[in-house]
Protein backbone atom coordinates (compact mmCIF):
# COMPACT_ATOMS: atom_id res chain seq x y z
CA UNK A 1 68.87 99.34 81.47
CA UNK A 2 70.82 98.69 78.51
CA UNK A 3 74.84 97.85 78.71
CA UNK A 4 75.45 101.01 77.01
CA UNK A 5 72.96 102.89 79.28
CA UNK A 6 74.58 101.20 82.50
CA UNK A 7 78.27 102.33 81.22
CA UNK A 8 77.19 106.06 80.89
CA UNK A 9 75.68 105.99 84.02
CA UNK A 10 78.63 104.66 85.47
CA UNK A 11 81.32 106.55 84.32
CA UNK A 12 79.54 109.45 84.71
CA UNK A 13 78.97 108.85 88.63
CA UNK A 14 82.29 107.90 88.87
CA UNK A 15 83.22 111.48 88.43
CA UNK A 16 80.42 112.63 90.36
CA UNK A 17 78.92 114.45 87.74
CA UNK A 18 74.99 115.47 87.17
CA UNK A 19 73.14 114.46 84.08
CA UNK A 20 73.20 118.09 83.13
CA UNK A 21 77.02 118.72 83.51
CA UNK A 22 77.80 115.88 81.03
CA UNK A 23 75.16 116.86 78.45
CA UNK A 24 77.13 120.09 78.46
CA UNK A 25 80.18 118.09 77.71
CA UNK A 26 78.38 116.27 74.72
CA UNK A 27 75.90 118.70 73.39
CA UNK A 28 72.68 117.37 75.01
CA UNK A 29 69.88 118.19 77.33
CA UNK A 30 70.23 116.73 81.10
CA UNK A 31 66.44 114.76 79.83
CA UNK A 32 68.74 113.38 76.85
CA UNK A 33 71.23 111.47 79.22
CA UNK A 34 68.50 110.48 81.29
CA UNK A 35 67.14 108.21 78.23
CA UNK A 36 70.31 107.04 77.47
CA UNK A 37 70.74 105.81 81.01
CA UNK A 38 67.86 104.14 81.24
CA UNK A 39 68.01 102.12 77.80
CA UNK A 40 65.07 104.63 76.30
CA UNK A 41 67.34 106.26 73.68
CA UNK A 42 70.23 105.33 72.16
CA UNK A 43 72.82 108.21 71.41
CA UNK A 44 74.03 108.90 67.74
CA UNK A 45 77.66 107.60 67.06
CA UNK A 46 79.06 111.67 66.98
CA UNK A 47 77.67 111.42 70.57
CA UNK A 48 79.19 107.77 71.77
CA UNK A 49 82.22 109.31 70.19
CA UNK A 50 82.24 112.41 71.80
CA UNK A 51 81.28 110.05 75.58
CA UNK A 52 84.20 107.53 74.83
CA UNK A 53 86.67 110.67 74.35
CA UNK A 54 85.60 112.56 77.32
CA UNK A 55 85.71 109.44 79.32
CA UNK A 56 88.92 107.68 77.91
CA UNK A 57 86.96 104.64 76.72
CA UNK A 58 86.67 102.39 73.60
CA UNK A 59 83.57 102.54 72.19
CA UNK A 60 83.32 98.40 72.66
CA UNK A 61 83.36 99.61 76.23
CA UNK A 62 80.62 101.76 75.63
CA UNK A 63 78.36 99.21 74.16
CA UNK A 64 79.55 96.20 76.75
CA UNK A 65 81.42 94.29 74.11
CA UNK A 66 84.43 94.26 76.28
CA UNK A 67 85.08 95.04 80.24
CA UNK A 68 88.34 96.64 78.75
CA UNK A 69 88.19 100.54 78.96
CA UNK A 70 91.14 101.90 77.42
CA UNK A 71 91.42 101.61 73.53
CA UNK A 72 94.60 98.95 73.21
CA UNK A 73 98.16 100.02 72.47
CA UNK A 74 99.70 98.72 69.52
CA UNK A 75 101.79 96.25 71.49
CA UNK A 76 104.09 93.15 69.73
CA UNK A 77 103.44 89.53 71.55
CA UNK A 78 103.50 85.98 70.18
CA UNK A 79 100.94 84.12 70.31
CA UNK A 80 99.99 80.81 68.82
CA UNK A 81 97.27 81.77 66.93
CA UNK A 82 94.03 81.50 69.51
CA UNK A 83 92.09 84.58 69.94
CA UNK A 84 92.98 86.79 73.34
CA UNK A 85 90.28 86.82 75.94
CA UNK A 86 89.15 89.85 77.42
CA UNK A 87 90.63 88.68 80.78
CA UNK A 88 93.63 87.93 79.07
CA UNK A 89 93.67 91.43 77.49
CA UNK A 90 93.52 92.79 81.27
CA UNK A 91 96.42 90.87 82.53
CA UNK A 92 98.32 92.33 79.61
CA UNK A 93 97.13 96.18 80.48
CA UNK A 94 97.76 95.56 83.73
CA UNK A 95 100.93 94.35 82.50
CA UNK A 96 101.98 97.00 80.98
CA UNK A 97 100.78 100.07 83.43
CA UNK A 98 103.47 98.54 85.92
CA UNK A 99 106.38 98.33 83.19
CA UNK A 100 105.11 102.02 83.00
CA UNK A 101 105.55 102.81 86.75
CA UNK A 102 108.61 100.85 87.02
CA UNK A 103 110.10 103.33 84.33
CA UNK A 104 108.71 106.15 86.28
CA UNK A 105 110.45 105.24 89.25
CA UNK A 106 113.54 104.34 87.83
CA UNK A 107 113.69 108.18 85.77
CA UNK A 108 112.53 109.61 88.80
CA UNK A 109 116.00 107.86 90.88
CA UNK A 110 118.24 108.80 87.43
């Protein structure tokens, strides 16, 4: 099974969905997932769009170049000049979900 493959597959049982229900999502048969899934196909780009979209992915996620899911946030840091890692990248979306709750909270006590 191909990284791509395993990530459909995944994210599509993680909403407990059939094979058919999310080819009705993308435009495709339930036997058109089904390749995709098992590395035997590869979908067109207007279809990995349309599977990153529905999902809330990046396409990198799609395709396994990154364990990252959510497309980045333009966000301003400092660095000096070495590339992030991707488990860097997760410390800083982690990061930044709980400066999100925090301000949740605090609203929600305002």
């Amino acid at each position: 099974m191909s990284d791509l493959g395993a990530r459909i597959r995944l994210l599509r049982t993680e909403r407990d969905m059939t094979q058919e229900e999310l080819g009705v999502i993308v435009g495709v048969t339930k036997f058109a997932v089904s390749l995709y899934e098992s590395g035997k196909s590869t979908p067109n780009d207007d279809i990995k769009s349309k599977l990153a979209d529905y999902f809330n992915v990046s396409i990198d996620y799609l395709l396994g170049r990154t364990n990252i899911r959510t497309p980045h946030d333009t966000i301003a840091a400092h660095h000096d000049g070495n590339e992030w890692t991707d488990e860097e990248l997760q410390d800083i979306e982690q990061f930044k979900e709980f400066v999100r709750m925090r301000r949740q909270q605090r609203e929600g006590k305002e």
